[in-house]
PDB file of N, CA and C in Angstrom:
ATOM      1  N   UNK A   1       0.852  -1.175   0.000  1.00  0.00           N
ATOM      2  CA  UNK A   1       0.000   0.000   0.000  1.00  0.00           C
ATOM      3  C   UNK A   1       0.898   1.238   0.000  1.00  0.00           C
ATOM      4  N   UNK A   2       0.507   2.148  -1.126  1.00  0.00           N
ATOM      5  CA  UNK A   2       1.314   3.496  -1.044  1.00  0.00           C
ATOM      6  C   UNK A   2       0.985   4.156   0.319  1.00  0.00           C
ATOM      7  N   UNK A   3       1.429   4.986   0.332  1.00  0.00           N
ATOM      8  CA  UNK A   3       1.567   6.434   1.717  1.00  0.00           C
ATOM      9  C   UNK A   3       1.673   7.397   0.815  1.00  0.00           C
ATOM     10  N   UNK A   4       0.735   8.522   0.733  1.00  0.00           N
ATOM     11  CA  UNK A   4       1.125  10.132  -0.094  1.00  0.00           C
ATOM     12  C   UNK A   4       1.234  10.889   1.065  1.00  0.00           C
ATOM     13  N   UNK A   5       1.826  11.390   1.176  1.00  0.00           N
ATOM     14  CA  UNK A   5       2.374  12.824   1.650  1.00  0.00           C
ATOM     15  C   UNK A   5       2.268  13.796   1.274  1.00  0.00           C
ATOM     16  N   UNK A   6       1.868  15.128   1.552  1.00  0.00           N
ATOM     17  CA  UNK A   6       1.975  16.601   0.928  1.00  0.00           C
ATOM     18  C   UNK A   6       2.334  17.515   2.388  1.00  0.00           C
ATOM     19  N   UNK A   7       3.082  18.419   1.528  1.00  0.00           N
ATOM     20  CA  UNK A   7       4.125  18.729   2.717  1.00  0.00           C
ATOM     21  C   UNK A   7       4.044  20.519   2.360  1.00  0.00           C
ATOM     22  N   UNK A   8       3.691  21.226   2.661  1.00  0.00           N
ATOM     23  CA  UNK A   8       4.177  22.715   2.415  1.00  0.00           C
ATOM     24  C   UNK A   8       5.380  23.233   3.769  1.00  0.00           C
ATOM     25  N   UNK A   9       5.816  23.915   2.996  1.00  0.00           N
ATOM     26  CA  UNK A   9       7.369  24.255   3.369  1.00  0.00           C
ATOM     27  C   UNK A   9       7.554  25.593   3.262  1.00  0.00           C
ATOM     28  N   UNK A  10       7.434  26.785   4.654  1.00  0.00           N
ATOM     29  CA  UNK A  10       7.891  28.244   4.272  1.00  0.00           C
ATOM     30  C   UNK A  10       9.419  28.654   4.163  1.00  0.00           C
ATOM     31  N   UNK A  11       9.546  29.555   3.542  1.00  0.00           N
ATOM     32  CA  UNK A  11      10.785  29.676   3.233  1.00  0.00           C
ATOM     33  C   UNK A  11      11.966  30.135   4.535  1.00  0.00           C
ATOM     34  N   UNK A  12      13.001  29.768   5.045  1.00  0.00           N
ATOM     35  CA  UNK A  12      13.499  30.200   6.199  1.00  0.00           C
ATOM     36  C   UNK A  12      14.710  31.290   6.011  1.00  0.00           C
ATOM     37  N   UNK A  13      13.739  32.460   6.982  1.00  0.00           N
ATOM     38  CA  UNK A  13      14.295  33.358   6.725  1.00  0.00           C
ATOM     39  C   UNK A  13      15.477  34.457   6.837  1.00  0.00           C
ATOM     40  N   UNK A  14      16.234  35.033   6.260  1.00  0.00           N
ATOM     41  CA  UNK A  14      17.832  35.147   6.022  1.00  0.00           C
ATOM     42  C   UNK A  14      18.003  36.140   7.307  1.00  0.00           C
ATOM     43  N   UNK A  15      19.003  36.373   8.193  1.00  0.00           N
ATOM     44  CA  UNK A  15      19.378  37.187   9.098  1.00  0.00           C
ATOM     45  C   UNK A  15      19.799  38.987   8.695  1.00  0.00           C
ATOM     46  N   UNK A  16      18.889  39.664   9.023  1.00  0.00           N
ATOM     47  CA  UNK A  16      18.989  41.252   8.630  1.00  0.00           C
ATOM     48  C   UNK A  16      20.129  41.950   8.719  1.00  0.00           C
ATOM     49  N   UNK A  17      20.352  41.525  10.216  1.00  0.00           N
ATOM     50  CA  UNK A  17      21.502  42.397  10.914  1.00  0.00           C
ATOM     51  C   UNK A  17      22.804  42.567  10.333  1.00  0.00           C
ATOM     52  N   UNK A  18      23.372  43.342  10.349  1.00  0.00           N
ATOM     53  CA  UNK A  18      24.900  43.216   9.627  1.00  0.00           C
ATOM     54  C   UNK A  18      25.697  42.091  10.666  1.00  0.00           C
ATOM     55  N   UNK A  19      26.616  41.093  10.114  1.00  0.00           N
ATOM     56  CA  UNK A  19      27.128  40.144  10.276  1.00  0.00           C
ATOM     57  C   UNK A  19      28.366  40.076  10.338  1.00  0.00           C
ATOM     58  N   UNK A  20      29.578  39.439  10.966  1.00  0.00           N
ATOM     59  CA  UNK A  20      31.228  39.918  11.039  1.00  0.00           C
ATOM     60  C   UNK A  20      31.731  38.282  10.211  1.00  0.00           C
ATOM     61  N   UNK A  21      32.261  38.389   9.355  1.00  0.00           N
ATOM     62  CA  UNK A  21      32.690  37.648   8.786  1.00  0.00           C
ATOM     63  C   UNK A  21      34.197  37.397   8.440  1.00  0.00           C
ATOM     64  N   UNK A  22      34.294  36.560   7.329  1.00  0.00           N
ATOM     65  CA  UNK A  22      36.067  36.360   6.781  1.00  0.00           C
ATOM     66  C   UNK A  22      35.389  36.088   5.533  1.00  0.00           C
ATOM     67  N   UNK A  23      36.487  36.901   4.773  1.00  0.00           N
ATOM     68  CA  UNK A  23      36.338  36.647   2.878  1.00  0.00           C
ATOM     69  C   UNK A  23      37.760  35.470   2.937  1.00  0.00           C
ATOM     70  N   UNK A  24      37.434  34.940   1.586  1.00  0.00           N
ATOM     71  CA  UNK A  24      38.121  34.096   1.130  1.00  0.00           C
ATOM     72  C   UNK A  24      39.459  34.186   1.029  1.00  0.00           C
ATOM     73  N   UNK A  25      40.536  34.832   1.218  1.00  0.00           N
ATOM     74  CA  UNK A  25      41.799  35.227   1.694  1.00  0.00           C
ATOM     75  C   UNK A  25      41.695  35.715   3.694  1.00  0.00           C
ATOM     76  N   UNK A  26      40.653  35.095   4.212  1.00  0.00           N
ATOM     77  CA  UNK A  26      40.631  35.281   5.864  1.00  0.00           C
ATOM     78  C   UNK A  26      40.735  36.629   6.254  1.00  0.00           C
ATOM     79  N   UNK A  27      40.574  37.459   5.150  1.00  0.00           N
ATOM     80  CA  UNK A  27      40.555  39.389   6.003  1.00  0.00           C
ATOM     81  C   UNK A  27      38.591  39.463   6.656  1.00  0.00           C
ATOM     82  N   UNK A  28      38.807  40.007   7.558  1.00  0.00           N
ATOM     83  CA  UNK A  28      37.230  40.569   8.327  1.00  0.00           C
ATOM     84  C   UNK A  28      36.562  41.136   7.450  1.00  0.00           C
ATOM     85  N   UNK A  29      35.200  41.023   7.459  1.00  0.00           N
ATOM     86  CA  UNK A  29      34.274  41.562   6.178  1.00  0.00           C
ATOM     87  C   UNK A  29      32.835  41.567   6.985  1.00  0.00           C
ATOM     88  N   UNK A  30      32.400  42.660   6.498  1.00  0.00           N
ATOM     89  CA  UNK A  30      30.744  42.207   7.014  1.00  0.00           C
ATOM     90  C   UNK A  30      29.907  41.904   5.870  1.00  0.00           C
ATOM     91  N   UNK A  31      28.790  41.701   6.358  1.00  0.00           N
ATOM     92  CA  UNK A  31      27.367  40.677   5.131  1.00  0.00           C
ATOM     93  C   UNK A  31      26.391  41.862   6.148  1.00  0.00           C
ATOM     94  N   UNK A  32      25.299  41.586   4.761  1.00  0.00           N
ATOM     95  CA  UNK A  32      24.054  42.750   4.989  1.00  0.00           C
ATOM     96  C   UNK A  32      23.289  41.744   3.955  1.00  0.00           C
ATOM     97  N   UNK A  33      22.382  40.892   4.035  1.00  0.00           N
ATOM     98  CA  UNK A  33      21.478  40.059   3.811  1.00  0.00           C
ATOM     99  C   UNK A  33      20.245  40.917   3.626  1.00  0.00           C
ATOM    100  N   UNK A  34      19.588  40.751   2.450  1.00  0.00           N
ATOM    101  CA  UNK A  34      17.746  41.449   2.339  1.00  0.00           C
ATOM    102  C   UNK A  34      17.317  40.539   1.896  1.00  0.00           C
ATOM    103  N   UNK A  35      16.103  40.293   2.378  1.00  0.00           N
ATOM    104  CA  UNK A  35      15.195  38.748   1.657  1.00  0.00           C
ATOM    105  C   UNK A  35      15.107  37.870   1.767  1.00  0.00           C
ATOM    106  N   UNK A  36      14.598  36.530   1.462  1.00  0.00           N
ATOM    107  CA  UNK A  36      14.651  35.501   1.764  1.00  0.00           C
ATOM    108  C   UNK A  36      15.930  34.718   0.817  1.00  0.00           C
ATOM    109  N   UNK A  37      16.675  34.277   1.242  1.00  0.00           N
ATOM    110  CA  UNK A  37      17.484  33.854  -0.217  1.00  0.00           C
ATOM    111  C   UNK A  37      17.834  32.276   0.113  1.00  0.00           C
ATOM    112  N   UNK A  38      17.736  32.200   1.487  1.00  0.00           N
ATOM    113  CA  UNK A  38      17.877  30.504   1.911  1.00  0.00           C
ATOM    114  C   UNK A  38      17.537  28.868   1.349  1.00  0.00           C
ATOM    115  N   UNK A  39      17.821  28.834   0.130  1.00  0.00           N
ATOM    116  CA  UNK A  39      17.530  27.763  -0.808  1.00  0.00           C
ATOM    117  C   UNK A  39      17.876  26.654  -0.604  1.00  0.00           C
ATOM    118  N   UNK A  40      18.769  26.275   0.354  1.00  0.00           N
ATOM    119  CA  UNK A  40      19.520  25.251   0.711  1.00  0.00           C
ATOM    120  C   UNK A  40      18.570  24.393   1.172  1.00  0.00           C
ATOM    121  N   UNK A  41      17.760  24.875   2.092  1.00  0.00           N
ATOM    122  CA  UNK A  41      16.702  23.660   2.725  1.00  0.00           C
ATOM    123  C   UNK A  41      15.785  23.092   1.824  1.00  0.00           C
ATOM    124  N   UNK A  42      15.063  23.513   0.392  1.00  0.00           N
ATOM    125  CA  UNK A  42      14.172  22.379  -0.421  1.00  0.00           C
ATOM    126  C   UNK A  42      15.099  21.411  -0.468  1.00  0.00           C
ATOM    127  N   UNK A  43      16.554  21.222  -1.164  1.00  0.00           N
ATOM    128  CA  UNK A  43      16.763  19.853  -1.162  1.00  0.00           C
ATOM    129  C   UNK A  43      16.728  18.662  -0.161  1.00  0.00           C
ATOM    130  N   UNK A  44      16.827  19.281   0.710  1.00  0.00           N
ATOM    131  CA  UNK A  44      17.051  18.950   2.350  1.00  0.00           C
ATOM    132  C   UNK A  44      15.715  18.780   3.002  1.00  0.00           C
ATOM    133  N   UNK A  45      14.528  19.047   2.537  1.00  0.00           N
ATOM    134  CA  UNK A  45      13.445  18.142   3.188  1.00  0.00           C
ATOM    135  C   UNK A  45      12.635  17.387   3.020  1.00  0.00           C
ATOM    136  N   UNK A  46      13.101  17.191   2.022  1.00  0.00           N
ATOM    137  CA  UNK A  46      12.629  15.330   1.349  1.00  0.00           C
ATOM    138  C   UNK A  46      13.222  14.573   2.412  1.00  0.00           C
ATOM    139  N   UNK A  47      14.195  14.590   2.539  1.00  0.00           N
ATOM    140  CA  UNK A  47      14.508  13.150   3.761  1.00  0.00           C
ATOM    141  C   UNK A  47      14.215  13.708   4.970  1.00  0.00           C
ATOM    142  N   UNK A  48      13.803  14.864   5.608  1.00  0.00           N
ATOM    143  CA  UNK A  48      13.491  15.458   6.528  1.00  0.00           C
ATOM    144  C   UNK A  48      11.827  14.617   6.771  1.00  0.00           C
ATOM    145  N   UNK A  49      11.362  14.995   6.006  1.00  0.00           N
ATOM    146  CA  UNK A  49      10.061  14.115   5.880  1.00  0.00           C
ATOM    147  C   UNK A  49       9.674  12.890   5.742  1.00  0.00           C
ATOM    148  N   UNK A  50      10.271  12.845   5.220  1.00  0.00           N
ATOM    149  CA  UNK A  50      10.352  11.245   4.802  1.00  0.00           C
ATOM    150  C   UNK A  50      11.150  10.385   6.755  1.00  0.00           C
ATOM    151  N   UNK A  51      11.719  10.769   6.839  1.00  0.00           N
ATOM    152  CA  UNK A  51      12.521  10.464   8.087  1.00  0.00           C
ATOM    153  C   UNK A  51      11.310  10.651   9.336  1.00  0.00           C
ATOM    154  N   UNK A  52      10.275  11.619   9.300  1.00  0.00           N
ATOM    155  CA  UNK A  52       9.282  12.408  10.415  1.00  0.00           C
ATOM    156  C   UNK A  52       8.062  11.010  10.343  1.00  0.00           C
ATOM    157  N   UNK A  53       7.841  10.603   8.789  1.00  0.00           N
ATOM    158  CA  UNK A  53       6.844   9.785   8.593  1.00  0.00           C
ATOM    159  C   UNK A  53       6.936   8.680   8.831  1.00  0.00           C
ATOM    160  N   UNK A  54       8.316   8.370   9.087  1.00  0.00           N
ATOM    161  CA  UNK A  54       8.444   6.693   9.139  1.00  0.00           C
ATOM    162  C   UNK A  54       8.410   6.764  11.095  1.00  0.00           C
ATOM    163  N   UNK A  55       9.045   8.309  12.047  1.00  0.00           N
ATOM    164  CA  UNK A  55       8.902   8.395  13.015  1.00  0.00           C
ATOM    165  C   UNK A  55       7.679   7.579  13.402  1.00  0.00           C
ATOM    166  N   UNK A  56       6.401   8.980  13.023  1.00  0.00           N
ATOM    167  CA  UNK A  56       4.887   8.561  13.456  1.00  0.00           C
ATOM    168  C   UNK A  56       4.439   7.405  12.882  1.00  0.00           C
ATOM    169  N   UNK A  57       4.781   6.692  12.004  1.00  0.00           N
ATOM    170  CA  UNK A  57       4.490   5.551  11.926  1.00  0.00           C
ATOM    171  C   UNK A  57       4.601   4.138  12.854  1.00  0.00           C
ATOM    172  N   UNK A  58       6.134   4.579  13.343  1.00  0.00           N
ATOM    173  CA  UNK A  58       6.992   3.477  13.947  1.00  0.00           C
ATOM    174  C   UNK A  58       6.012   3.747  14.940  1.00  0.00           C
ATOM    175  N   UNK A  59       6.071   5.215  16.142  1.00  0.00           N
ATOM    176  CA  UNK A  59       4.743   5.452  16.881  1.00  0.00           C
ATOM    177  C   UNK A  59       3.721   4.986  16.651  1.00  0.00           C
ATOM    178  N   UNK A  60       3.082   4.879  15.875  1.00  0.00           N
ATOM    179  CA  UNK A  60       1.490   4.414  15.802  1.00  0.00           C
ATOM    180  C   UNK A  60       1.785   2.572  16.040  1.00  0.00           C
ATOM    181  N   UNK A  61       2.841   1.923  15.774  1.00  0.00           N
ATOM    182  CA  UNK A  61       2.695   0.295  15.433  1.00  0.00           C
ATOM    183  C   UNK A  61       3.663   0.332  16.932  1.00  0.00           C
ATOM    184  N   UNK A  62       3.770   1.052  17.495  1.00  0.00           N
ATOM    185  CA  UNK A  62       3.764   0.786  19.340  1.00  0.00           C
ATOM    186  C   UNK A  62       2.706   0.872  19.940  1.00  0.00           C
ATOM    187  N   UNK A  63       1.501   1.266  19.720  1.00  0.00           N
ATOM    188  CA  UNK A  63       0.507   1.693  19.888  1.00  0.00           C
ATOM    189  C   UNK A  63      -0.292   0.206  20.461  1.00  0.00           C
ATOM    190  N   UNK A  64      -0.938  -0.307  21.210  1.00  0.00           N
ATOM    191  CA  UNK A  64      -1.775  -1.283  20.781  1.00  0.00           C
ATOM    192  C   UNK A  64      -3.261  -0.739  20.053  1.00  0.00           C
ATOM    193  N   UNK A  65      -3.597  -2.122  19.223  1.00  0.00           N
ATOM    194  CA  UNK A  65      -4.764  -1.850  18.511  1.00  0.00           C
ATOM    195  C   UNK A  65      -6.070  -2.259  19.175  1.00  0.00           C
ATOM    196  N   UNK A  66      -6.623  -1.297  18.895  1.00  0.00           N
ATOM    197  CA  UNK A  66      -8.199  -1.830  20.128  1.00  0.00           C
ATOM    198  C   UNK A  66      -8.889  -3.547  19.824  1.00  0.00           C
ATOM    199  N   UNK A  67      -9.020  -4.064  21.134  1.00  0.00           N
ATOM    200  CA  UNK A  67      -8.942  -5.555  21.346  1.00  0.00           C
ATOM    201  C   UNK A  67      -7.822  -6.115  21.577  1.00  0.00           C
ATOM    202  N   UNK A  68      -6.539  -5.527  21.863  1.00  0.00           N
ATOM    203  CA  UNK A  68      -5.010  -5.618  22.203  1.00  0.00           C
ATOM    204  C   UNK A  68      -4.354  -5.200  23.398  1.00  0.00           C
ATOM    205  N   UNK A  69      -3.724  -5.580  24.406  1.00  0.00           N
ATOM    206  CA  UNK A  69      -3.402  -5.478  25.374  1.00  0.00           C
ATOM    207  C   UNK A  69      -2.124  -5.244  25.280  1.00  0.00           C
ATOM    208  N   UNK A  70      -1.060  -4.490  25.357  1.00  0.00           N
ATOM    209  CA  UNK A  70       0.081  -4.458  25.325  1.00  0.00           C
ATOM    210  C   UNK A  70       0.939  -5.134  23.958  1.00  0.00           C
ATOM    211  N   UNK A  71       0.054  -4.938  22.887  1.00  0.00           N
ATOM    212  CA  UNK A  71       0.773  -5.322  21.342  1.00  0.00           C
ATOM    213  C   UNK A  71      -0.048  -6.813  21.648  1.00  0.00           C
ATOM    214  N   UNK A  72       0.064  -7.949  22.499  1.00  0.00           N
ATOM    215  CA  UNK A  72      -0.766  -8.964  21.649  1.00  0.00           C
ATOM    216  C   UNK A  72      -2.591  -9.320  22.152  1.00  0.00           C
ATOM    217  N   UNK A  73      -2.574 -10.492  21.508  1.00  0.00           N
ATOM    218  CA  UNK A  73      -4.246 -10.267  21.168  1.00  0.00           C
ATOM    219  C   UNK A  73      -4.645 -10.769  23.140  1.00  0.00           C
ATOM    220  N   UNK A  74      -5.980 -10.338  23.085  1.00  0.00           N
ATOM    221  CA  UNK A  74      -6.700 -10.605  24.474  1.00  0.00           C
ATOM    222  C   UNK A  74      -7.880 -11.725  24.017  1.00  0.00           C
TER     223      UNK A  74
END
């Protein structure tokens, strides 16, 4: 038996504040971020989900089923 899933996902959002950094030769630099630009996480929550569903699943089959006493039959 399949399982569908639908999942909406807001975008997570980028830090405003000016930031103290290192550029690529290690000299101090600051960052000034506007917007959302954080793209990294769509690839990254497919197995995020996928990983959450098999959680509540594993949960639910600890569960006993009504007419069940501690997982076996009564």
């Amino acid at each position: 038996m399949d399982i569908i899933v639908r999942a909406a996902v807001k975008p997570i959002p980028s830090i405003s504040i000016a930031q103290q950094t290192v550029d690529a030769d290690g000299r101090q630099a600051e960052i000034r971020i506007k917007g959302r630009h954080d793209i990294s996480a769509i690839p990254r929550i497919v197995p995020v989900c996928e990983a959450m569903v098999l959680l509540v699943l594993a949960d639910f089959m600890l569960h006993p089923f009504p007419g069940e006493k501690d997982g076996s039959k009564v």
